[in-house]
C-alpha atoms as a PDB file:
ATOM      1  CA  UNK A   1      17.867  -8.970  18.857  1.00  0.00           C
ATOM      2  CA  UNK A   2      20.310  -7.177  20.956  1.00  0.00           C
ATOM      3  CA  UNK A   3      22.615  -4.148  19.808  1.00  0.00           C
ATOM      4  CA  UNK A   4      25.723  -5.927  20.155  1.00  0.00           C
ATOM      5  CA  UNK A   5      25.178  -8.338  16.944  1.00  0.00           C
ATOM      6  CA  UNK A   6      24.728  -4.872  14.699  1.00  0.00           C
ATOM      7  CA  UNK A   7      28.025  -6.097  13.592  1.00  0.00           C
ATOM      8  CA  UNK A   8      26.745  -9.498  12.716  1.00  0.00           C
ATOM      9  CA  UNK A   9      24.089  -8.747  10.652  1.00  0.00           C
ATOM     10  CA  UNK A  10      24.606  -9.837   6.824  1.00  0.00           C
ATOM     11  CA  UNK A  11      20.759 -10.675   5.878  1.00  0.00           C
ATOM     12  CA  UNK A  12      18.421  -7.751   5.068  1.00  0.00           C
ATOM     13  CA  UNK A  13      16.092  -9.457   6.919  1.00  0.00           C
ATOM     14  CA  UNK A  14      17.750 -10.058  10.258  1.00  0.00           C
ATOM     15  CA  UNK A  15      18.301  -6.050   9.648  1.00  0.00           C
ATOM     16  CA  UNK A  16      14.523  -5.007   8.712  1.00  0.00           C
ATOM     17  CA  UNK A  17      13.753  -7.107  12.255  1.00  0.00           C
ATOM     18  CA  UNK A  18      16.345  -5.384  14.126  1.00  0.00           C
ATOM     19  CA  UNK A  19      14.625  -1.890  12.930  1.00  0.00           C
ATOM     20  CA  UNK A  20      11.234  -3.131  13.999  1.00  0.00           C
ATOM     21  CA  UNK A  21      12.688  -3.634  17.558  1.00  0.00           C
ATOM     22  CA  UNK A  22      14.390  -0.784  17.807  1.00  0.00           C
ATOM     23  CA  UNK A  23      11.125   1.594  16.046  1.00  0.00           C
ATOM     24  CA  UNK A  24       8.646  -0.618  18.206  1.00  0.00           C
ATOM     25  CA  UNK A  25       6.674   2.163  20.195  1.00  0.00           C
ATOM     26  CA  UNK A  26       9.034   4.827  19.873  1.00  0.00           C
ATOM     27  CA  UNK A  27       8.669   5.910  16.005  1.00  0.00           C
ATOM     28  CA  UNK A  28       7.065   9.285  16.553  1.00  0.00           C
ATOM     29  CA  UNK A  29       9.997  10.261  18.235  1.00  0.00           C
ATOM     30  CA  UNK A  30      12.491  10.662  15.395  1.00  0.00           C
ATOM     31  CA  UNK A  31      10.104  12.621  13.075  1.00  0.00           C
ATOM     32  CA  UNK A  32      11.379  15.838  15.251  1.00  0.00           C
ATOM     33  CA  UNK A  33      12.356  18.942  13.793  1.00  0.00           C
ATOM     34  CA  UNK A  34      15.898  18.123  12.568  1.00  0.00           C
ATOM     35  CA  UNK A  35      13.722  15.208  10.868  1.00  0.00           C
ATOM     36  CA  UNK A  36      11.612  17.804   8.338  1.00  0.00           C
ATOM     37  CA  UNK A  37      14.734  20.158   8.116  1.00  0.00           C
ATOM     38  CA  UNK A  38      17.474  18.619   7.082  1.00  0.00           C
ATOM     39  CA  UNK A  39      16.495  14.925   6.686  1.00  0.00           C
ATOM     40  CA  UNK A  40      13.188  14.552   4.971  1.00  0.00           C
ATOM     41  CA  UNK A  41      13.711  14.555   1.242  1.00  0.00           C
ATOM     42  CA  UNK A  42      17.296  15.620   0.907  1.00  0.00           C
ATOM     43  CA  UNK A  43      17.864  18.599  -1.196  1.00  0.00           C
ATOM     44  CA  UNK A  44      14.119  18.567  -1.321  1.00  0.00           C
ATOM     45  CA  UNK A  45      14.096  19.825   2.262  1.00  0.00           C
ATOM     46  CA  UNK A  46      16.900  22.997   1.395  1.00  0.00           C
ATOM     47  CA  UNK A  47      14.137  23.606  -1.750  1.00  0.00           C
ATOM     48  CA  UNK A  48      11.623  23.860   0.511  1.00  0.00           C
ATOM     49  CA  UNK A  49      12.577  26.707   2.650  1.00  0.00           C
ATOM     50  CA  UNK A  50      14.148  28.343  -0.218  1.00  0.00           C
ATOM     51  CA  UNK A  51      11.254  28.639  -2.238  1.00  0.00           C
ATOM     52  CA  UNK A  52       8.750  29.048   0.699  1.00  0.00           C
ATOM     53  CA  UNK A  53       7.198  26.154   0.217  1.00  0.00           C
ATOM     54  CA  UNK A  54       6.515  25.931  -3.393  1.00  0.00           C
ATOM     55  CA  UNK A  55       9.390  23.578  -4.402  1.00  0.00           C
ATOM     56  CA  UNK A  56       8.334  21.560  -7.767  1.00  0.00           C
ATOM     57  CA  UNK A  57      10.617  18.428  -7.624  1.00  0.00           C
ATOM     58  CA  UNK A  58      10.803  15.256  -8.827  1.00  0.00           C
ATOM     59  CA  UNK A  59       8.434  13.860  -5.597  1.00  0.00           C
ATOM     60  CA  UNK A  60       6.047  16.838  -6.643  1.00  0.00           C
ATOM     61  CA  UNK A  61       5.339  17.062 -10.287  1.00  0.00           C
ATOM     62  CA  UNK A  62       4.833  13.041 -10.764  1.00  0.00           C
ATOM     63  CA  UNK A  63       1.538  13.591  -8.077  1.00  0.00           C
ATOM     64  CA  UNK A  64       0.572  16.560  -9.486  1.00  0.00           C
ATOM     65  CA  UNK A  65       0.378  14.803 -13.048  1.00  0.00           C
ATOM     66  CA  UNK A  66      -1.524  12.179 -11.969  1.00  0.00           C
ATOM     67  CA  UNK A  67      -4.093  14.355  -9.816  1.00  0.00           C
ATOM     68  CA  UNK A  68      -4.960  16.786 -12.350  1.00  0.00           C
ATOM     69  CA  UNK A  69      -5.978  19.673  -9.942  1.00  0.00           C
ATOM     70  CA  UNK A  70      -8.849  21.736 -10.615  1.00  0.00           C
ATOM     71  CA  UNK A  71      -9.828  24.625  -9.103  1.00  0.00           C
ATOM     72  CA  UNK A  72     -12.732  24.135  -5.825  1.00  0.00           C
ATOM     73  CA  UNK A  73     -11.667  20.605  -5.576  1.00  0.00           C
ATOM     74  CA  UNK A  74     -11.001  19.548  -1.890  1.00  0.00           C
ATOM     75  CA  UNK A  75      -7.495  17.907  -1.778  1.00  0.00           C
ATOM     76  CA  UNK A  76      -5.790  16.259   1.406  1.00  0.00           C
ATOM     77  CA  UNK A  77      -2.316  14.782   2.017  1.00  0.00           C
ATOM     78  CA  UNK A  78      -2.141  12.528   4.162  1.00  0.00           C
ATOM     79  CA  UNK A  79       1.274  12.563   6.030  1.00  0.00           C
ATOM     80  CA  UNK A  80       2.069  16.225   4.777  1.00  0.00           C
ATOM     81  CA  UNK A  81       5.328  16.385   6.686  1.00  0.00           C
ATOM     82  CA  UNK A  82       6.506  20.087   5.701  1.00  0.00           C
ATOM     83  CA  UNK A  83       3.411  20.445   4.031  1.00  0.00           C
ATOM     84  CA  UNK A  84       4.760  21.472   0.596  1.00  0.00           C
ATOM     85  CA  UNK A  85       1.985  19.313  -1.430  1.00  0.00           C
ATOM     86  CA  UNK A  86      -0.727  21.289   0.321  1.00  0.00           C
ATOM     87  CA  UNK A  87       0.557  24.252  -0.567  1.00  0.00           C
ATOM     88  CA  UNK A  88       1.109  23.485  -3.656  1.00  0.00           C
ATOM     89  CA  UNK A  89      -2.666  22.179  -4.483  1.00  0.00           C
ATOM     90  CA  UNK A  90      -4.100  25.688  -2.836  1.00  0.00           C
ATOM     91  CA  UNK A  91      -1.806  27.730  -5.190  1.00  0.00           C
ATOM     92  CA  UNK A  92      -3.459  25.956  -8.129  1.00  0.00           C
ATOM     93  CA  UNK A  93      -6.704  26.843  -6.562  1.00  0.00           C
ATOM     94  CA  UNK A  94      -8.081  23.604  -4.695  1.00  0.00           C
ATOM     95  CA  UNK A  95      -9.306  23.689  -0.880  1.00  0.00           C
ATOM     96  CA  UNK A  96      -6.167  21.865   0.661  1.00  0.00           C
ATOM     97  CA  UNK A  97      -5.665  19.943   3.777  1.00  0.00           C
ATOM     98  CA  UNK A  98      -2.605  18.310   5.235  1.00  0.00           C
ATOM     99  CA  UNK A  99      -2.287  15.803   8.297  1.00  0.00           C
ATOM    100  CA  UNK A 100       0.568  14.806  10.217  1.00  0.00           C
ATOM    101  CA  UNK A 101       1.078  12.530  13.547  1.00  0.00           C
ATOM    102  CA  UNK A 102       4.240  15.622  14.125  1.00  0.00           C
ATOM    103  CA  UNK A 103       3.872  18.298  15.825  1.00  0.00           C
ATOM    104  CA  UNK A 104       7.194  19.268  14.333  1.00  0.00           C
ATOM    105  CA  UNK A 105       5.798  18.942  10.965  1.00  0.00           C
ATOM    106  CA  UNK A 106       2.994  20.619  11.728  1.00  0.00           C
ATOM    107  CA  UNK A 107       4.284  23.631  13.513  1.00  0.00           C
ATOM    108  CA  UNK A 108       6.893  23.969  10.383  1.00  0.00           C
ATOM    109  CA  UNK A 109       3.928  23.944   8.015  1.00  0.00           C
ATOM    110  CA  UNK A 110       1.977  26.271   9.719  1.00  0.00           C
ATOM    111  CA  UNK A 111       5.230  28.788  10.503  1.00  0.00           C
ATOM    112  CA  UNK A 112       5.325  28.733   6.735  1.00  0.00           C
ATOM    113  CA  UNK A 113       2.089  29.330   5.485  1.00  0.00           C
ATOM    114  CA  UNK A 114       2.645  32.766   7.863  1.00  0.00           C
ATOM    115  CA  UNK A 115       4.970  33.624   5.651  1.00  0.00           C
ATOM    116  CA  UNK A 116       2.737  33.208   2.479  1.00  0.00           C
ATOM    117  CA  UNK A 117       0.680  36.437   1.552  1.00  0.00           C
ATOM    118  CA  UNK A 118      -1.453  35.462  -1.404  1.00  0.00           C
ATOM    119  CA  UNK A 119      -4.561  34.640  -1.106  1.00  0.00           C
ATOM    120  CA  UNK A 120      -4.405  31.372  -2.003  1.00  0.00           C
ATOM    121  CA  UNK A 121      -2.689  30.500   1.156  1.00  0.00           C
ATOM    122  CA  UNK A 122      -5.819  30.426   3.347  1.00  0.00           C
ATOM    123  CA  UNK A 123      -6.845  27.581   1.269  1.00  0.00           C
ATOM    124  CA  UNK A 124      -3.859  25.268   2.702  1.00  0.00           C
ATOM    125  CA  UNK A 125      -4.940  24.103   6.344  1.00  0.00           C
ATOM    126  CA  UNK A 126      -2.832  21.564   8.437  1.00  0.00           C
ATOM    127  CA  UNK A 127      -4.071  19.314  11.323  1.00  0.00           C
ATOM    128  CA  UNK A 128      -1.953  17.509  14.048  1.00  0.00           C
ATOM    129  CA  UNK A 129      -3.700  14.581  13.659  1.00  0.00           C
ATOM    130  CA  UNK A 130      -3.715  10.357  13.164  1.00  0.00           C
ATOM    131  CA  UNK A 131      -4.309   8.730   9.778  1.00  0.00           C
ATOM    132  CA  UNK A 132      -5.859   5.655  10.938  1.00  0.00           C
ATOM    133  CA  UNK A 133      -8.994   8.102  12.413  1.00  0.00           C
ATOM    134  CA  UNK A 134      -9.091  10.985   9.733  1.00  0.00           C
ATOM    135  CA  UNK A 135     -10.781  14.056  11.645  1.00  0.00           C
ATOM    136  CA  UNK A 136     -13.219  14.573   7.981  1.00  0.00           C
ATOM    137  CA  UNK A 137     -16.622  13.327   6.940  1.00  0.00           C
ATOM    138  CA  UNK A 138     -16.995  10.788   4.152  1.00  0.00           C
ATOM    139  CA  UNK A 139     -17.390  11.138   0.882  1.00  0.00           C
ATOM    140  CA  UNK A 140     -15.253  14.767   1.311  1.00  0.00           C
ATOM    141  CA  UNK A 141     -12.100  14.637  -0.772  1.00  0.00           C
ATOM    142  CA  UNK A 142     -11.768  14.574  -4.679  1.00  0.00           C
ATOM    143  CA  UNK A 143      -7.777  13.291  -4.549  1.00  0.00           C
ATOM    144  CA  UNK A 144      -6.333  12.170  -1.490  1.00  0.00           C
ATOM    145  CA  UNK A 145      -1.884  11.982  -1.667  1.00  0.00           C
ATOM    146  CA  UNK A 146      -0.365   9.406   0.185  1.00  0.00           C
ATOM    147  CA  UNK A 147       3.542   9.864  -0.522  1.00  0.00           C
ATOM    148  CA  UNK A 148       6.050   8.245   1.098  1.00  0.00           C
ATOM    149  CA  UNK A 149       4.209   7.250   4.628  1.00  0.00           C
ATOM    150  CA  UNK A 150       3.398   3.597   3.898  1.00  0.00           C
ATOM    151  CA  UNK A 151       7.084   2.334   4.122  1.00  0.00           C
ATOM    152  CA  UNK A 152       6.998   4.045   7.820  1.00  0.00           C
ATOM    153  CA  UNK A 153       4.140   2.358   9.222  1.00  0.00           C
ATOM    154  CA  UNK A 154       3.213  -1.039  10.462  1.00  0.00           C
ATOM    155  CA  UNK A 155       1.128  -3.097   7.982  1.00  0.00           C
ATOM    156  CA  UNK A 156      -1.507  -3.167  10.401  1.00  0.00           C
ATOM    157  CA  UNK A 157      -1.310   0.764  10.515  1.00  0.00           C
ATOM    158  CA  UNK A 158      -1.208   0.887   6.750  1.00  0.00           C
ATOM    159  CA  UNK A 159      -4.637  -1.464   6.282  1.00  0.00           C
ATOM    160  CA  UNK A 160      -6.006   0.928   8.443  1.00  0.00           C
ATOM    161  CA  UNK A 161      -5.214   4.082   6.754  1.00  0.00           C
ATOM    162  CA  UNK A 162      -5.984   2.550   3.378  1.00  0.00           C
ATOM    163  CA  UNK A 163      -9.771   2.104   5.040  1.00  0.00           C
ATOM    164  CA  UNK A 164      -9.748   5.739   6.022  1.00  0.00           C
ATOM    165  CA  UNK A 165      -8.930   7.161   2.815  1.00  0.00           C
ATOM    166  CA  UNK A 166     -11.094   5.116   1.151  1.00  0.00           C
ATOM    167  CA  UNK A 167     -14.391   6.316   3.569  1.00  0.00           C
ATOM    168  CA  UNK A 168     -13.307   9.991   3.254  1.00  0.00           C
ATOM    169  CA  UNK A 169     -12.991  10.181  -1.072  1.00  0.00           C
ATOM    170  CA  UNK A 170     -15.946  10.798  -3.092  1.00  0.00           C
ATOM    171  CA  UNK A 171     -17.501   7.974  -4.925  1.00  0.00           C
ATOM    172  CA  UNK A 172     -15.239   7.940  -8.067  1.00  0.00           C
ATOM    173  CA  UNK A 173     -12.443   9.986  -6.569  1.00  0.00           C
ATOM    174  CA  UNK A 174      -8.970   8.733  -6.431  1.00  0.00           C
ATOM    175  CA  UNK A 175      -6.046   8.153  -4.248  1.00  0.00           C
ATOM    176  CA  UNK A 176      -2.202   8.733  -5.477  1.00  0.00           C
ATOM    177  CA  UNK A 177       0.239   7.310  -3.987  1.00  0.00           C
ATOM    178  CA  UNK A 178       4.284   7.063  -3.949  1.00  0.00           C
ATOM    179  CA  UNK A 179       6.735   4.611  -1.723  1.00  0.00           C
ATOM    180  CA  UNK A 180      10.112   3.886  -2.194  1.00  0.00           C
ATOM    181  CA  UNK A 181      12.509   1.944  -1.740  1.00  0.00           C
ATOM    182  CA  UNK A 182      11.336  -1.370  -3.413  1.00  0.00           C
ATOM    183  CA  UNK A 183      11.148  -4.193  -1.358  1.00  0.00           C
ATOM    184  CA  UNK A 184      12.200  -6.764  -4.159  1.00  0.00           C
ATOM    185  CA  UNK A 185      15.110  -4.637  -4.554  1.00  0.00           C
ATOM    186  CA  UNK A 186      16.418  -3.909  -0.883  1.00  0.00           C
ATOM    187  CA  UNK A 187      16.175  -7.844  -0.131  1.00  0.00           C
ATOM    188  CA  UNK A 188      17.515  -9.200  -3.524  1.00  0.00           C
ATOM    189  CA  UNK A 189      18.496  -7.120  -5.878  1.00  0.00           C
ATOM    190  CA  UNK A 190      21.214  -5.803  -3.955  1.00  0.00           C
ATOM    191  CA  UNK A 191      22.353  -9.150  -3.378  1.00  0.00           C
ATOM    192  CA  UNK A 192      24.275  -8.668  -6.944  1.00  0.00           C
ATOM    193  CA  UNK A 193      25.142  -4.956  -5.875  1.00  0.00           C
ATOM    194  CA  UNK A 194      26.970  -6.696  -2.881  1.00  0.00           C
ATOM    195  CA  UNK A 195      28.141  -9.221  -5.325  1.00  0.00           C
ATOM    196  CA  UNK A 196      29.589  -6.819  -7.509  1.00  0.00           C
ATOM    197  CA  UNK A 197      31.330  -4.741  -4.806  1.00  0.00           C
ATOM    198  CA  UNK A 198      32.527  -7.835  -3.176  1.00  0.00           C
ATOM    199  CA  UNK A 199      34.201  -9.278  -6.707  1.00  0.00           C
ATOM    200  CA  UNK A 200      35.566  -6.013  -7.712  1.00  0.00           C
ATOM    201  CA  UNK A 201      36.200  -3.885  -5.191  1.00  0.00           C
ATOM    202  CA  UNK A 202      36.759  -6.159  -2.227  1.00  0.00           C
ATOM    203  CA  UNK A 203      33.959  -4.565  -0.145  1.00  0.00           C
ATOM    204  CA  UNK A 204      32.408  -6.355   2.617  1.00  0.00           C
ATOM    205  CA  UNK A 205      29.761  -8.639   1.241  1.00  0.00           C
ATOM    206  CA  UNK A 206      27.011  -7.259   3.925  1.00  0.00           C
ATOM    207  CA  UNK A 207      23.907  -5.219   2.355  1.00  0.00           C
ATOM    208  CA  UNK A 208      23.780  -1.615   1.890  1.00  0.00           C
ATOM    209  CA  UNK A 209      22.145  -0.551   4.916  1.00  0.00           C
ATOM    210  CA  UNK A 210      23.898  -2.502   7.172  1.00  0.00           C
ATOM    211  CA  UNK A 211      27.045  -1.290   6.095  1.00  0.00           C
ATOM    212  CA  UNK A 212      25.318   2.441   6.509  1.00  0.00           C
ATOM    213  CA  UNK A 213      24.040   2.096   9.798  1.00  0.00           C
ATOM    214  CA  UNK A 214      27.082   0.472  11.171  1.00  0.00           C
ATOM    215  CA  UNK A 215      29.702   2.869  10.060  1.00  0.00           C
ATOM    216  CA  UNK A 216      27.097   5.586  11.021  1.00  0.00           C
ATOM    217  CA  UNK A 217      26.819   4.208  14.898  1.00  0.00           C
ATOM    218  CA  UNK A 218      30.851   4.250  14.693  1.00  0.00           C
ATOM    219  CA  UNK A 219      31.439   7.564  13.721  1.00  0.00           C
ATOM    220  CA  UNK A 220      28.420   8.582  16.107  1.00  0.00           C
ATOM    221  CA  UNK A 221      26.181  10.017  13.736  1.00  0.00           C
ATOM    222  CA  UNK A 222      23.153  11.512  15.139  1.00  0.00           C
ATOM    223  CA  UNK A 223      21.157  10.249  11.915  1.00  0.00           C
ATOM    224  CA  UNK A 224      21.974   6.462  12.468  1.00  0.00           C
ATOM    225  CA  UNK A 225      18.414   5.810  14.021  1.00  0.00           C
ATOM    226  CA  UNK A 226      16.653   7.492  11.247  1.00  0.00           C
ATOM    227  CA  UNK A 227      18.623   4.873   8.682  1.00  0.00           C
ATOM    228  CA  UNK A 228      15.812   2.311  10.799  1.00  0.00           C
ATOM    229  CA  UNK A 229      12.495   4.180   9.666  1.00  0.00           C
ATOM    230  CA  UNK A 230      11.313   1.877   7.164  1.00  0.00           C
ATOM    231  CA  UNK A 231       9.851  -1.033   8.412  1.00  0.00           C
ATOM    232  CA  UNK A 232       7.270  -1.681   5.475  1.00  0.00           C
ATOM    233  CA  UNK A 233       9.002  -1.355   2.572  1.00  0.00           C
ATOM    234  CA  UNK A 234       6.566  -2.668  -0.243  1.00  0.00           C
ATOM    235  CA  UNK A 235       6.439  -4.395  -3.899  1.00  0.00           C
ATOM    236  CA  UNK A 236       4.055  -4.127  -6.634  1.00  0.00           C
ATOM    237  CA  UNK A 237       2.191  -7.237  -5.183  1.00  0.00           C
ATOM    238  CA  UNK A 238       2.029  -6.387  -1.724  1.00  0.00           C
ATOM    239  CA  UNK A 239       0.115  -2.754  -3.233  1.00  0.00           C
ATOM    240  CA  UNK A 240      -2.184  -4.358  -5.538  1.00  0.00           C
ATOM    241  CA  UNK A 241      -3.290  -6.725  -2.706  1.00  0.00           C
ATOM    242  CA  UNK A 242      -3.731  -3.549  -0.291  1.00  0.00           C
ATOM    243  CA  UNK A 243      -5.623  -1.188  -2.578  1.00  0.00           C
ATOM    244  CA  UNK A 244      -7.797  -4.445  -3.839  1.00  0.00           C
ATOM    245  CA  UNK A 245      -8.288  -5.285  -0.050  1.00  0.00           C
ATOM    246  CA  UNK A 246      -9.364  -1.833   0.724  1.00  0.00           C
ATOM    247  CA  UNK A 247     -11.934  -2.040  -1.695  1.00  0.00           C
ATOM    248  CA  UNK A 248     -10.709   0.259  -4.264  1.00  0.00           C
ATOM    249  CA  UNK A 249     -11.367  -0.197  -8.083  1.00  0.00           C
ATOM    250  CA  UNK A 250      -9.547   0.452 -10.969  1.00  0.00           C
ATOM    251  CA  UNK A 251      -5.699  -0.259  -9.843  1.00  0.00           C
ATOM    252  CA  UNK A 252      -2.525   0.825 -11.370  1.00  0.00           C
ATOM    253  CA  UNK A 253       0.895  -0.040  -9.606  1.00  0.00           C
ATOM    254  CA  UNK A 254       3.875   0.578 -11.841  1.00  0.00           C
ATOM    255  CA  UNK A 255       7.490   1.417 -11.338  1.00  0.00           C
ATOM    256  CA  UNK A 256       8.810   5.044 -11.683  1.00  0.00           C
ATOM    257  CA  UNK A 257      12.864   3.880 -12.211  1.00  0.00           C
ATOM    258  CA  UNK A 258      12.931   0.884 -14.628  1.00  0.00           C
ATOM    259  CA  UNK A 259      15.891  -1.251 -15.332  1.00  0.00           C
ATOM    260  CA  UNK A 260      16.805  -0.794 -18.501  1.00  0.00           C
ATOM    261  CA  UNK A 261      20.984  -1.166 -19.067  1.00  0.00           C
ATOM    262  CA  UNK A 262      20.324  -0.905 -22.901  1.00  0.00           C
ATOM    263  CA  UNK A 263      18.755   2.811 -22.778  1.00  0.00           C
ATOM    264  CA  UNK A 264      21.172   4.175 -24.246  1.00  0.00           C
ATOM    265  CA  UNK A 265      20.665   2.027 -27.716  1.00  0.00           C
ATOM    266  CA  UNK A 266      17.712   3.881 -28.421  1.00  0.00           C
ATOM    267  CA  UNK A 267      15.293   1.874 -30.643  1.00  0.00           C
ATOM    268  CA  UNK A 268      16.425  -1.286 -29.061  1.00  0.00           C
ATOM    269  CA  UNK A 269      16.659   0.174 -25.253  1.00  0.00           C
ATOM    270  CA  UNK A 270      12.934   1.415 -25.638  1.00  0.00           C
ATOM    271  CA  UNK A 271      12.161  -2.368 -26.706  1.00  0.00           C
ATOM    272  CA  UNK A 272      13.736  -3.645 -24.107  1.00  0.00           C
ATOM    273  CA  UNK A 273      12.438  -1.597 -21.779  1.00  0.00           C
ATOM    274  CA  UNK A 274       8.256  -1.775 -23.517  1.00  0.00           C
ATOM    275  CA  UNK A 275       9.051  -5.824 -23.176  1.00  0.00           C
ATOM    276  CA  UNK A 276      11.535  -7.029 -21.019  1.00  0.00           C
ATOM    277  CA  UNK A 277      12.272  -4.767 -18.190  1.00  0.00           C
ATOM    278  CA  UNK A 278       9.441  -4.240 -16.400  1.00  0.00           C
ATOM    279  CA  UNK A 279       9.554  -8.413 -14.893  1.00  0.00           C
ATOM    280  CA  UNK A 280      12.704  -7.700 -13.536  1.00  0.00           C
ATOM    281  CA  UNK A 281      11.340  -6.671 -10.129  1.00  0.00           C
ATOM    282  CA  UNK A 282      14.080  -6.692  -7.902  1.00  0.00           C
ATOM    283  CA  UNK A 283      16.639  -4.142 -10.196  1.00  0.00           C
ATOM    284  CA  UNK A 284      13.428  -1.741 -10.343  1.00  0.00           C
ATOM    285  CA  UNK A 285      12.748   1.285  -8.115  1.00  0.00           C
ATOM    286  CA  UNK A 286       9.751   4.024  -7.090  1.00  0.00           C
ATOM    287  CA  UNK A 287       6.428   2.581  -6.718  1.00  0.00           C
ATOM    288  CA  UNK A 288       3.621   4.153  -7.755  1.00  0.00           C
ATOM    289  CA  UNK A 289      -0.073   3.416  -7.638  1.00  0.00           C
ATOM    290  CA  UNK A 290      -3.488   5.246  -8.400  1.00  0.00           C
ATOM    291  CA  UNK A 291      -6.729   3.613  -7.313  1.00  0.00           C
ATOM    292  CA  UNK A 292     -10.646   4.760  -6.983  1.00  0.00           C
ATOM    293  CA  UNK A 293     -12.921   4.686  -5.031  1.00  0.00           C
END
C-alpha cells in the first residue's frame, strides 16, 4: 500500500495494514528518546521526571494491586521503557529488573536511578536486552509485568515472549499484564463514534486514526509515525487463547473501562453494569489479564 492512498483510507483495517508496512523492520527506530520523554504515557511521562521516577498513576497502581509485592521477591518488567515500574517494586523492597529493546529507554532509566540515593535503588537493575531471549535462568521471577508492549509487537513476537516469561517465573508465580486500545473497539465500536460524528456534526465518516494521522502528516507533525505503533492491538479472546497457548493456568482477562451509560443511576447502573455491560465488547476499553505459571 503506497503513501499516496493515506487519503483514501476509510477501513481500520486497510489502516492497521498500512502501519504494518510502514513499521515492517524499522520499529525500533521510533522508540528514541523524544519517544520515552514526551510521548510514552502522556502526562505520565512529565510525572515521571517530576517525581524521579516514582510516579503512582493510573498505569501503576492497577499492577501494583494485582502483584502484591513483598519484600525479597525478584520482580522483572518486561518492556520497562523509562523504567518507573522497576523502581517502583525496589522501593517496596523486591529485587527488580527491567528490560528494554531501547537503548534510549535504557540509558533514561539508568540516568535516573543516578539520581536516586536510597538504598533501595541498587535493587532496580535495567538491561538493554530482547524479550523473545530473556538474559535470566528459569524458574527466577515471582511476578513478571508485561504493560503495554503486546500491542507493539508482531504476534509472532508476542507468542514468543509469552514462552519466555513463562520459562523464567517460578512454578506458581504469575504474570500481569495491561494492553490497550481494544481491538473490538478500534475496528467496530468506533464505527458508531464515526456514525455519531458523521450525523451530528458533519465530520468525515473515516475512523479516528485515520483522521489523526492524516491531519498530522498535513500539518507535518513529527509524531505522525508514532500514531502507526500498534500493530497488535488485542481482545479478550485473542488473550485468553495466548496465555492458554503459552501454557499458563488459572486465566483472568477482564476489562478495566466498562460501558456502562446508566452509571450514573446508581442501583440500576451497577446492575447494568454486574449483568449487561461486560458482552458489549466493542464499547469496552483496557485489557487486563493475570495468569500462572
Amino acid at each position: 500500500m503506497q503513501m499516496k492512498k493515506i487519503g483514501e483510507f476509510s477501513k481500520y483495517d486497510d489502516f492497521v495494514e498500512f502501519a504494518k508496512a510502514q513499521t515492517s523492520g524499522t520499529m525500533r527506530h521510533f522508540y528514541d528518546e523524544e519517544y520515552f520523554i514526551e510521548d510514552m504515557g502522556g502526562e505520565c511521562a512529565r510525572e515521571f521526571f517530576l517525581k524521579e521516577g516514582l510516579p503512582e498513576t493510573k498505569y501503576t497502581l492497577k499492577p501494583f494491586e494485582l502483584a502484591g509485592i513483598t519484600p525479597g521477591i525478584n520482580v522483572l518488567d518486561v518492556g520497562c521503557g523509562r523504567g518507573e515500574m522497576v523502581f517502583l517494586s525496589a522501593r517496596r523492597g523486591a529485587k527488580a529488573y527491567g528490560i528494554d529493546f531501547s537503548s534510549s529507554a535504557i540509558s533514561i532509566a539508568k540516568e535516573m536511578k543516578e539520581k536516586r540515593k536510597e538504598a533501595w535503588a541498587a535493587n532496580a537493575n535495567f538491561i538493554l536486552g530482547d524479550a523473545k531471549a530473556l538474559p535470566f535462568s528459569d524458574n527466577h521471577f515471582d511476578v513478571v509485568f508485561l504493560l503495554d508492549v503486546i500491542e507493539h509487537v508482531s504476534s509472532h513476537e508476542s507468542e514468543l515472549i509469552f514462552k519466555e516469561i513463562k520459562r523464567v517465573l517460578k512454578p506458581g508465580a504469575k504474570i500481569i499484564m495491561h494492553t490497550t486500545p481494544n481491538r473490538l473497539k478500534t475496528k467496530y465500536g468506533y464505527f458508531f463514534f464515526m456514525l455519531y460524528r458523521t450525523l451530528f456534526k458533519g465530520a468525515p465518516f473515516v475512523h479516528p486514526y485515520v483522521q489523526n494521522y492524516k491531519e498530522s502528516k498535513m500539518k507535518g507533525g513529527s509524531h505522525a509515525h508514532k500514531l502507526l505503533l500498534h500493530i497488535n492491538e488485542q481482545t479478550v479472546f485473542s488473550l485468553m487463547r495466548g496465555f492458554r497457548e503459552a501454557g499458563f493456568t488459572k486465566v483472568a482477562v477482564w476489562y478495566g473501562k466498562v460501558f456502562n451509560p446508566l452509571r450514573r443511576f446508581g442501583h440500576l447502573g451497577d446492575v447494568f453494569e454486574g449483568v449487561f455491560a461486560k458482552i458489549f465488547h466493542i464499547f469496552n476499553e483496557d485489557l487486563y489479564a493475570v495468569g500462572y505459571k
